[in-house]
N, C-alpha and C. Protein backbone atom coordinates (compact mmCIF):
# COMPACT_ATOMS: atom_id res chain seq x y z
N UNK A 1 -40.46 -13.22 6.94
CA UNK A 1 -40.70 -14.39 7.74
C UNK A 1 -41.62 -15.38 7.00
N UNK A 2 -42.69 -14.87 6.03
CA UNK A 2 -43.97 -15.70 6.04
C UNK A 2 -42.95 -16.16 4.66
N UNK A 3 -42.11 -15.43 3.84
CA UNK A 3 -41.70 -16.17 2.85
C UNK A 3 -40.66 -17.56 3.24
N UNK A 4 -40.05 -16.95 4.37
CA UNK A 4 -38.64 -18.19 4.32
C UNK A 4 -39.89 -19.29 4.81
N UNK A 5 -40.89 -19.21 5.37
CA UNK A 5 -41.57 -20.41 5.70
C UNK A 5 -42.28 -20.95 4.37
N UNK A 6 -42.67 -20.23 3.50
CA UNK A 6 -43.16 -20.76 2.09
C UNK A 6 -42.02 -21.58 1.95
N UNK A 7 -40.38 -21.03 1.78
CA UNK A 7 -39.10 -21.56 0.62
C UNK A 7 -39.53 -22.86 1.80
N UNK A 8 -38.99 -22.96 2.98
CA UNK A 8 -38.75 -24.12 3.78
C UNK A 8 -40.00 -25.09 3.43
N UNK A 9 -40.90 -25.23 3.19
CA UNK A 9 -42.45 -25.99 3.56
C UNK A 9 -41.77 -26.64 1.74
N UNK A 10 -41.83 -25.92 0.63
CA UNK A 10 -41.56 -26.08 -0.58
C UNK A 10 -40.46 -27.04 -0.75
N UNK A 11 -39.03 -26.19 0.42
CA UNK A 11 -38.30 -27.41 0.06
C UNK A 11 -38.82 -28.84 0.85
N UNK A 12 -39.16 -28.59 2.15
CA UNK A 12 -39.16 -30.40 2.44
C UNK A 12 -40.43 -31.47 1.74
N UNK A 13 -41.70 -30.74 1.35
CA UNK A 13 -42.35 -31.87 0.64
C UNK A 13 -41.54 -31.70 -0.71
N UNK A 14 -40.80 -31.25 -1.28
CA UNK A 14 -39.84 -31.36 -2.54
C UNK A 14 -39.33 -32.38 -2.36
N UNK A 15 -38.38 -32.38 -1.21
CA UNK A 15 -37.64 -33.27 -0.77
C UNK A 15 -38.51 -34.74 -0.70
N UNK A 16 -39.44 -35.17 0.29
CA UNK A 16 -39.58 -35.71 0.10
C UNK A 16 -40.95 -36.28 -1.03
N UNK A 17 -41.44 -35.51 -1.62
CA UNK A 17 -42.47 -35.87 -2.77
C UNK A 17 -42.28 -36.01 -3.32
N UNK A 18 -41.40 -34.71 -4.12
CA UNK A 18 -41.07 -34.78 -5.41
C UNK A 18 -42.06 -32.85 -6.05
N UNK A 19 -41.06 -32.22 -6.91
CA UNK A 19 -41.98 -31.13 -7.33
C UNK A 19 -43.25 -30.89 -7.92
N UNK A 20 -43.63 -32.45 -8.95
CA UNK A 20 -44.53 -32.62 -9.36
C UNK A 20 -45.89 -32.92 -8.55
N UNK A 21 -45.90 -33.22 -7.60
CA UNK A 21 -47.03 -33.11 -6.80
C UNK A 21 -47.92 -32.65 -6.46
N UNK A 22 -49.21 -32.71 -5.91
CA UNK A 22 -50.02 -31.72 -5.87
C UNK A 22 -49.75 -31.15 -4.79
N UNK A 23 -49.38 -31.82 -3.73
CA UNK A 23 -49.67 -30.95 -2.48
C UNK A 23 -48.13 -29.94 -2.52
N UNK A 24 -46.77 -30.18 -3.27
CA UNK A 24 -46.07 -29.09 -3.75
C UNK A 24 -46.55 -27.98 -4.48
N UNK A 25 -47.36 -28.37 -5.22
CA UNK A 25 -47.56 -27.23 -6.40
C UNK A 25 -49.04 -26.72 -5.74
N UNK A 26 -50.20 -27.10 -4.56
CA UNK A 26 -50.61 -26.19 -4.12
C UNK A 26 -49.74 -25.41 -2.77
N UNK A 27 -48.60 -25.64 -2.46
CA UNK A 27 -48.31 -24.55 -1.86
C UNK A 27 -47.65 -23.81 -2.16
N UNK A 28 -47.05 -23.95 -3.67
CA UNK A 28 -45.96 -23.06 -4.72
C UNK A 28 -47.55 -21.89 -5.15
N UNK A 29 -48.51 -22.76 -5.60
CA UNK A 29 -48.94 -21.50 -5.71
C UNK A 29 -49.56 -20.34 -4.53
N UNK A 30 -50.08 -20.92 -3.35
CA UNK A 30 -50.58 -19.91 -1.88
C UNK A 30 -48.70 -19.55 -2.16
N UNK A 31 -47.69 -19.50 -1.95
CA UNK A 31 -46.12 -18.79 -2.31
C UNK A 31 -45.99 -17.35 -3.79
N UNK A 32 -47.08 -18.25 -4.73
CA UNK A 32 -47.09 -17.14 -5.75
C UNK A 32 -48.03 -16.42 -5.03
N UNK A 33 -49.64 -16.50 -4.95
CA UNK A 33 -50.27 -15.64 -4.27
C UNK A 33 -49.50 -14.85 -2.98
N UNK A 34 -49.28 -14.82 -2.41
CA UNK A 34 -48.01 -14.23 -1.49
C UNK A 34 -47.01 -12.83 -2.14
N UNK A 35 -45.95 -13.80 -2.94
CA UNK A 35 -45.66 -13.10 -3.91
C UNK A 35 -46.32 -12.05 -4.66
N UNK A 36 -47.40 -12.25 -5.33
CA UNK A 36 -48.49 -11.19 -6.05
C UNK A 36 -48.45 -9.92 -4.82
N UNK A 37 -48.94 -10.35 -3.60
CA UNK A 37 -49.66 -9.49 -2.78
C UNK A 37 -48.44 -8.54 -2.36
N UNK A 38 -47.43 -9.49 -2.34
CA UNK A 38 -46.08 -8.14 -1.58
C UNK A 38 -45.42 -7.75 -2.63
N UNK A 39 -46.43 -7.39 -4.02
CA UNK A 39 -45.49 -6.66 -5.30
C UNK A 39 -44.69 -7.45 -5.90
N UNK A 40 -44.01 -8.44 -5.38
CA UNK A 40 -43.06 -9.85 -6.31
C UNK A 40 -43.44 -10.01 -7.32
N UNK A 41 -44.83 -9.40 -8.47
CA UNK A 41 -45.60 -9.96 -9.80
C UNK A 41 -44.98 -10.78 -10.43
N UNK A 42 -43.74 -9.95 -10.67
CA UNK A 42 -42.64 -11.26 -11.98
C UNK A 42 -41.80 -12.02 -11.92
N UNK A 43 -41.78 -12.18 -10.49
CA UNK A 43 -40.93 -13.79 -9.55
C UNK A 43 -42.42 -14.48 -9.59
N UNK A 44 -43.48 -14.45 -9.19
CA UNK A 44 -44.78 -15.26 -9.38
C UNK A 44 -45.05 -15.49 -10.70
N UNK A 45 -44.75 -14.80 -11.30
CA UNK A 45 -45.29 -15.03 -12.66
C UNK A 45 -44.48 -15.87 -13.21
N UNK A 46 -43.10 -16.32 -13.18
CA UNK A 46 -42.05 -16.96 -13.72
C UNK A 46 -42.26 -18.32 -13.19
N UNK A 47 -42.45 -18.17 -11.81
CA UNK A 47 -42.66 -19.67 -10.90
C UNK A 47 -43.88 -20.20 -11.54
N UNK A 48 -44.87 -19.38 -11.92
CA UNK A 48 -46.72 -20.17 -12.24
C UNK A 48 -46.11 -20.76 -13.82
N UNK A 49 -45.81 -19.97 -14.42
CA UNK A 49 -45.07 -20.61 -16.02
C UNK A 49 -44.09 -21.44 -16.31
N UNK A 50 -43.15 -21.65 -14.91
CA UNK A 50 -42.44 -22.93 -14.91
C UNK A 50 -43.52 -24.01 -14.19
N UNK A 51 -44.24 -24.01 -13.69
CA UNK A 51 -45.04 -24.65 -13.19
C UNK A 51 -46.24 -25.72 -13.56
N UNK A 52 -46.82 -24.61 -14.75
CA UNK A 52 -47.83 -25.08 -15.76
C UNK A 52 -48.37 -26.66 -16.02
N UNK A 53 -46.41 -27.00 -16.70
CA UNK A 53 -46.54 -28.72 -17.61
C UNK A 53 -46.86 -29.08 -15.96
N UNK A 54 -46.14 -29.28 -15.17
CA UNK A 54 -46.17 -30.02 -13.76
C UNK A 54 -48.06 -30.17 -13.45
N UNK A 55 -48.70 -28.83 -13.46
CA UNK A 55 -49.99 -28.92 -12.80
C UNK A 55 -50.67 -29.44 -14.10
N UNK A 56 -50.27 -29.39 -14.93
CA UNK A 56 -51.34 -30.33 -15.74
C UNK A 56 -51.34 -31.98 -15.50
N UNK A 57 -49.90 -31.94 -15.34
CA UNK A 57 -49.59 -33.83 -14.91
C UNK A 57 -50.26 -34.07 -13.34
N UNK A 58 -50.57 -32.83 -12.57
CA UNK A 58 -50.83 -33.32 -11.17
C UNK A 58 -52.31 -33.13 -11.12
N UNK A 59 -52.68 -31.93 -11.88
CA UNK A 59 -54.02 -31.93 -11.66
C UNK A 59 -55.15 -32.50 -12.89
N UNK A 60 -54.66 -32.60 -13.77
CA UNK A 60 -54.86 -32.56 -15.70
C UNK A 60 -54.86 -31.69 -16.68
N UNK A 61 -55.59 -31.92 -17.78
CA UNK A 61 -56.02 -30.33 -18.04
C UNK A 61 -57.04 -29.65 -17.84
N UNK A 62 -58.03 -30.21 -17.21
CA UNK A 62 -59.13 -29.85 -17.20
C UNK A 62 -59.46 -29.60 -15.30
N UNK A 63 -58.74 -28.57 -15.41
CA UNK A 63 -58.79 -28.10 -13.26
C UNK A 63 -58.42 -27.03 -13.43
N UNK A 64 -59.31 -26.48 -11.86
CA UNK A 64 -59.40 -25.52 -11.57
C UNK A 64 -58.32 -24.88 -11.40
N UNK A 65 -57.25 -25.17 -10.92
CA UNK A 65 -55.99 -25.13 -10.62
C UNK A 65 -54.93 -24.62 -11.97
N UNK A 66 -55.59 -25.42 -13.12
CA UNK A 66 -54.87 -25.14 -14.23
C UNK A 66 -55.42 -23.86 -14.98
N UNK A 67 -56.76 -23.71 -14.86
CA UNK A 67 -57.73 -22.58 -15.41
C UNK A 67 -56.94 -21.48 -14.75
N UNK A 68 -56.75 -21.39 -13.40
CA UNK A 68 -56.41 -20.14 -12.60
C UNK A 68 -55.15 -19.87 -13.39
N UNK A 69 -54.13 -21.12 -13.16
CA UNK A 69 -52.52 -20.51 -13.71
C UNK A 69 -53.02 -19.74 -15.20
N UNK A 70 -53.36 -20.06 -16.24
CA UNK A 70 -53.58 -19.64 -17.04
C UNK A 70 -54.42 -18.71 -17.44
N UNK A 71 -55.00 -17.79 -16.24
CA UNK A 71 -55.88 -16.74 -16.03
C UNK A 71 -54.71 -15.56 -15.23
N UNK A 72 -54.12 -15.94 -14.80
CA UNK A 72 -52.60 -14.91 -14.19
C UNK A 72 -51.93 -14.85 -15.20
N UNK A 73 -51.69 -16.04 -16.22
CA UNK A 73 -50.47 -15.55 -17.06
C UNK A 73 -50.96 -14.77 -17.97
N UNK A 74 -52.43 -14.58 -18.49
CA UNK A 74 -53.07 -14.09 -19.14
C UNK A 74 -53.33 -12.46 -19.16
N UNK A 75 -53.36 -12.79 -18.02
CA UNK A 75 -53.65 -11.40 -17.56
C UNK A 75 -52.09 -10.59 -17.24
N UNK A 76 -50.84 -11.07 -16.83
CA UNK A 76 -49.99 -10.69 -16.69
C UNK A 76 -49.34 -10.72 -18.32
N UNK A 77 -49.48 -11.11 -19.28
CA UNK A 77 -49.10 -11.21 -20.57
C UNK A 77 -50.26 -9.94 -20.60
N UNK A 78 -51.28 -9.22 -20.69
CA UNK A 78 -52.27 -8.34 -20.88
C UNK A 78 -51.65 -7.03 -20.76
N UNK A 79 -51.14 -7.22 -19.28
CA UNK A 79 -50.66 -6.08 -18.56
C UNK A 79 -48.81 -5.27 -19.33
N UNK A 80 -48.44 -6.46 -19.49
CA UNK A 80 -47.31 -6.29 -20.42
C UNK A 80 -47.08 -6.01 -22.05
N UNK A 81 -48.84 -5.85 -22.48
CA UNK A 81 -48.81 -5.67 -23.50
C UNK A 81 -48.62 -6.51 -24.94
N UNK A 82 -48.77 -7.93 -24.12
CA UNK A 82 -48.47 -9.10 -25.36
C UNK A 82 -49.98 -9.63 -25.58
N UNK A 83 -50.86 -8.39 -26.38
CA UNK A 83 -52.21 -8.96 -26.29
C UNK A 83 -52.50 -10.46 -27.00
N UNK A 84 -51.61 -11.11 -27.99
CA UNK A 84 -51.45 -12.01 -28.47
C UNK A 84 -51.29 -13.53 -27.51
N UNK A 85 -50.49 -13.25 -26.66
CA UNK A 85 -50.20 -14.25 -25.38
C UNK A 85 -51.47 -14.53 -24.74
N UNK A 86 -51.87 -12.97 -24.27
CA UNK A 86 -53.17 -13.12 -23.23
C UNK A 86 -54.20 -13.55 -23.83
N UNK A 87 -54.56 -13.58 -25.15
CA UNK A 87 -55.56 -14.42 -26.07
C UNK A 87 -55.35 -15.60 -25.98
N UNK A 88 -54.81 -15.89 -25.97
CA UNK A 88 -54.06 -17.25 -26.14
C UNK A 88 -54.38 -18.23 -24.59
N UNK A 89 -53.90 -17.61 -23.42
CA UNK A 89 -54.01 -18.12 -22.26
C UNK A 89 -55.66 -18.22 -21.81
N UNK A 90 -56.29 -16.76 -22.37
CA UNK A 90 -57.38 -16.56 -21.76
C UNK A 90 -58.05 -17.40 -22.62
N UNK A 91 -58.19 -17.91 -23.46
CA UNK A 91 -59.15 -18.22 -24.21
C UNK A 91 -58.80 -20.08 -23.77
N UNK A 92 -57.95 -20.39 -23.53
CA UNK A 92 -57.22 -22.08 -22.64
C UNK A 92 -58.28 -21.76 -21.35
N UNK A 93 -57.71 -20.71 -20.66
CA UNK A 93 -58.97 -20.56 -19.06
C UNK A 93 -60.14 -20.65 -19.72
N UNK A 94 -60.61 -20.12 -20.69
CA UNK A 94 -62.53 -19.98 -20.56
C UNK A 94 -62.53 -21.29 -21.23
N UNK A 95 -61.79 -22.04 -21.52
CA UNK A 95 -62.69 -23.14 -22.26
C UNK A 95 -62.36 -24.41 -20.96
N UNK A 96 -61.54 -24.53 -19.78
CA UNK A 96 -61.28 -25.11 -19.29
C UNK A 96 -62.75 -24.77 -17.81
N UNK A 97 -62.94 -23.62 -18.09
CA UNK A 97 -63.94 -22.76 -16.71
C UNK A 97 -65.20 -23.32 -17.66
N UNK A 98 -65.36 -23.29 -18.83
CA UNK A 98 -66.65 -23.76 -19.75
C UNK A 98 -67.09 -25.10 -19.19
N UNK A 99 -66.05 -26.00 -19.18
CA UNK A 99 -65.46 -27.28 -19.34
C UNK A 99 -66.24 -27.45 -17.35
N UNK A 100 -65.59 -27.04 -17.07
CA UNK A 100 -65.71 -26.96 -15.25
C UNK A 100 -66.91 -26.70 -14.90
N UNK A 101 -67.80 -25.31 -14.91
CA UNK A 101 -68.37 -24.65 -14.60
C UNK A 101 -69.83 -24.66 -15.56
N UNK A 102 -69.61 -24.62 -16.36
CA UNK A 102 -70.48 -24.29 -17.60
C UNK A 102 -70.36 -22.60 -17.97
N UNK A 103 -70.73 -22.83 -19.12
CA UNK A 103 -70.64 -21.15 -19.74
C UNK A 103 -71.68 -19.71 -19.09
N UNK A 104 -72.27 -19.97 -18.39
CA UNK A 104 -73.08 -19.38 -17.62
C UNK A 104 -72.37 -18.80 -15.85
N UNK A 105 -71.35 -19.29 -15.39
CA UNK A 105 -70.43 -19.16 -14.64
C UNK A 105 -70.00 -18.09 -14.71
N UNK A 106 -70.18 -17.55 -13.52
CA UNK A 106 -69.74 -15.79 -13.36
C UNK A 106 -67.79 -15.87 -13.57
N UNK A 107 -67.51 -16.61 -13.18
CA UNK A 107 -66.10 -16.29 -13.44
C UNK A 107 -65.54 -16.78 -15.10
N UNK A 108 -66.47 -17.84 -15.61
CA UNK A 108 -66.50 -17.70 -17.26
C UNK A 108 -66.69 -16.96 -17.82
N UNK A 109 -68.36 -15.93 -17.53
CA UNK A 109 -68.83 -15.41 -18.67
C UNK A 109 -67.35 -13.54 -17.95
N UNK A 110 -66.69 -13.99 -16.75
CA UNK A 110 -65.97 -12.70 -16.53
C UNK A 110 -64.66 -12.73 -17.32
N UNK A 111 -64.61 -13.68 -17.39
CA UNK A 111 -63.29 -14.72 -18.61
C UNK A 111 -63.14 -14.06 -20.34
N UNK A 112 -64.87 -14.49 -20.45
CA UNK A 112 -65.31 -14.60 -21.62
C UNK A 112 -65.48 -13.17 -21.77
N UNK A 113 -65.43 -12.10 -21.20
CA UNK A 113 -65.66 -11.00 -21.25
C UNK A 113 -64.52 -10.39 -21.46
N UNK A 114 -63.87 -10.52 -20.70
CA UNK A 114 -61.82 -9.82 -20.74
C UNK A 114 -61.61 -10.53 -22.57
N UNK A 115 -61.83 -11.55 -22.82
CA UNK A 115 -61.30 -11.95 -24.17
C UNK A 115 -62.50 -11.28 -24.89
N UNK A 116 -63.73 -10.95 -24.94
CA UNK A 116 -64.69 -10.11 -26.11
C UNK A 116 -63.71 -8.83 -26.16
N UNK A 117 -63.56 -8.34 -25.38
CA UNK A 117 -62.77 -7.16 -25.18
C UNK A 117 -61.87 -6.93 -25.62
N UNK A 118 -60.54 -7.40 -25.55
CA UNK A 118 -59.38 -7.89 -26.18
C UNK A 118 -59.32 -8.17 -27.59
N UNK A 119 -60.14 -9.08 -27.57
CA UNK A 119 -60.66 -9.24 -29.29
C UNK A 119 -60.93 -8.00 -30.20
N UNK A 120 -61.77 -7.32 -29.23
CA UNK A 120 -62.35 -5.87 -29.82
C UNK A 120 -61.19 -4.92 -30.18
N UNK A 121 -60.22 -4.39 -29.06
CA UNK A 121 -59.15 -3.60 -29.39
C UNK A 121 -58.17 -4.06 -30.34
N UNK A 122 -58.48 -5.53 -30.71
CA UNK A 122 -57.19 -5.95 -31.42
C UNK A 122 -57.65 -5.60 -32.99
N UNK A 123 -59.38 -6.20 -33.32
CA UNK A 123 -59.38 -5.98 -34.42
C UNK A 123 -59.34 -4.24 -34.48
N UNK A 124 -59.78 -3.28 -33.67
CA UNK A 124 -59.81 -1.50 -33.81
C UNK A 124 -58.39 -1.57 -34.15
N UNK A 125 -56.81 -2.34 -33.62
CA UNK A 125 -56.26 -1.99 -33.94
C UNK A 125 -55.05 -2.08 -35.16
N UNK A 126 -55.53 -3.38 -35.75
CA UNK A 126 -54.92 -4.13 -36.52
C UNK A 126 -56.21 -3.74 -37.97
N UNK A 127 -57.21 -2.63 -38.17
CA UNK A 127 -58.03 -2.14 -39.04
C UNK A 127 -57.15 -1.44 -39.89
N UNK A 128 -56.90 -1.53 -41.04
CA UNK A 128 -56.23 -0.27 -41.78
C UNK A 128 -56.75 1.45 -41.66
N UNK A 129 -55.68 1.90 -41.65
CA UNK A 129 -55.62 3.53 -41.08
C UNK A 129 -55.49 4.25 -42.47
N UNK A 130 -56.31 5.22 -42.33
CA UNK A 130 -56.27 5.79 -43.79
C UNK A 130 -55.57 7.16 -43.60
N UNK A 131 -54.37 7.38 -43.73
CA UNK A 131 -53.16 8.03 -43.89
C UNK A 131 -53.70 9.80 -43.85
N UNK A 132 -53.51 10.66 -43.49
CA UNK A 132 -53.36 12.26 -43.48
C UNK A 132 -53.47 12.30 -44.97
N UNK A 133 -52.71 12.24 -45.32
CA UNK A 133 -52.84 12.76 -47.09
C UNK A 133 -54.07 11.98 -47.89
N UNK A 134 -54.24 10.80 -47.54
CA UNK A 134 -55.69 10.19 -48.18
C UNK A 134 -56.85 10.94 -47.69
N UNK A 135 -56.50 11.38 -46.13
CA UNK A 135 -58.20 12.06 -45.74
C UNK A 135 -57.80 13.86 -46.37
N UNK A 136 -56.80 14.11 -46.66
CA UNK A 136 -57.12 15.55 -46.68
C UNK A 136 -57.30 15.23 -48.46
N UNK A 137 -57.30 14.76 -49.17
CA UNK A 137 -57.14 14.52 -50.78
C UNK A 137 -58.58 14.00 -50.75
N UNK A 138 -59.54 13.16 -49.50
CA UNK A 138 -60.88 13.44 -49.56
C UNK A 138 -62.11 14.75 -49.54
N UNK A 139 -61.27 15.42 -48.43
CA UNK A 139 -61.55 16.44 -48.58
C UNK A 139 -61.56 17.79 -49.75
N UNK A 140 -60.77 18.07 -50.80
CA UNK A 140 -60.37 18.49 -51.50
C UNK A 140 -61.16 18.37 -53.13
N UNK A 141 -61.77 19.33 -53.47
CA UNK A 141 -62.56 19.08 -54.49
C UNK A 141 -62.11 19.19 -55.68
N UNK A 142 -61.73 18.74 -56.37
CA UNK A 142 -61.38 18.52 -57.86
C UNK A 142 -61.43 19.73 -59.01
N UNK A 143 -60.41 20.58 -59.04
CA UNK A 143 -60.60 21.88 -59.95
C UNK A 143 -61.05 23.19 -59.31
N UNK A 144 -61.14 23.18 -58.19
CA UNK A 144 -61.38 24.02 -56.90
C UNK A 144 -59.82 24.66 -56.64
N UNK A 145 -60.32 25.78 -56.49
CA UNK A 145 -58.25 26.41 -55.97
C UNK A 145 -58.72 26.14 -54.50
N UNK A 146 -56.93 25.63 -53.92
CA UNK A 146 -57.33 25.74 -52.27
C UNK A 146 -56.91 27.19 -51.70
N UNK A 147 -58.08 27.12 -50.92
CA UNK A 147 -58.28 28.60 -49.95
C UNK A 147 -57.25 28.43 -48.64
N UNK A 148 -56.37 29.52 -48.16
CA UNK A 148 -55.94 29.31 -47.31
C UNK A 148 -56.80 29.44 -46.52
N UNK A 149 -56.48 29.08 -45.22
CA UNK A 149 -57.79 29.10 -44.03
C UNK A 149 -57.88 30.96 -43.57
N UNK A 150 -56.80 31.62 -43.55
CA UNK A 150 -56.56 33.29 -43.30
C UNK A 150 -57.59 33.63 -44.25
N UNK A 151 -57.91 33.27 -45.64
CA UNK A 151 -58.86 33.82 -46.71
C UNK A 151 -59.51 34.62 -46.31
């Protein structure tokens, strides 16, 4: 019920506004929030990313509105494993929440925290790995017979 009243409300200020609007695109997103909450993640997530160019023309780039979309896609690019994406988005939100808020802003420095983090696992995982045969050929002393471990 609460959705066909989202689609209906969406289509008539569509109709008559136009999609680019603000007062469309804040009730596309209370429709994504909706969505999120009844499990829909990747019908919301598709609608906030077709959405994006629009809320920058309605709101700019520098809104709250635009920080958020790009704090969901961020985090939904996170969750899917495209840590590259979610760098990318998250690091657009903290400088737009910087921009807004100042850097001292609990939902910045919580911003700024998910990306220290991210950052961290990426360089642990993109570090060169030093191969089984390099660590056991460390181990192994030079002119030494090897002992079986039974010895």
């Amino acid at each position: 019920m609460a959705e066909q009243y989202f689609q209906e409300s969406m289509t008539h200020v569509k109709d008559s506004e136009g999609a680019g609007r603000v007062k469309f695109l804040s009730i596309q997103d209370e429709f994504c929030n909706f969505l999120q909450i009844t499990g829909q993640k990747e019908r919301a997530i598709m609608i906030l990313r077709e959405s994006l160019e629009a809320k920058v023309g309605a709101f700019g780039d520098f809104s709250p509105e635009v920080a958020e979309t790009y704090r969901i896609l961020g985090r939904a690019d996170l969750a899917q494993g495209n840590h590259i994406g979610a760098h990318a988005k998250l690091k657009k939100c903290v400088q737009i929440e910087t921009f807004l808020n100042g850097s001292q802003d609990k939902r910045t420095l919580a911003t700024q925290q998910t990306i220290d983090t991210l950052s961290k696992n990426s360089e642990a995982a993109t570090k060169p790995r030093q191969s089984l045969k390099a660590k056991m050929a460390l181990c192994t002393i030079p002119g030494k017979a090897k002992h079986n471990v039974a010895d």
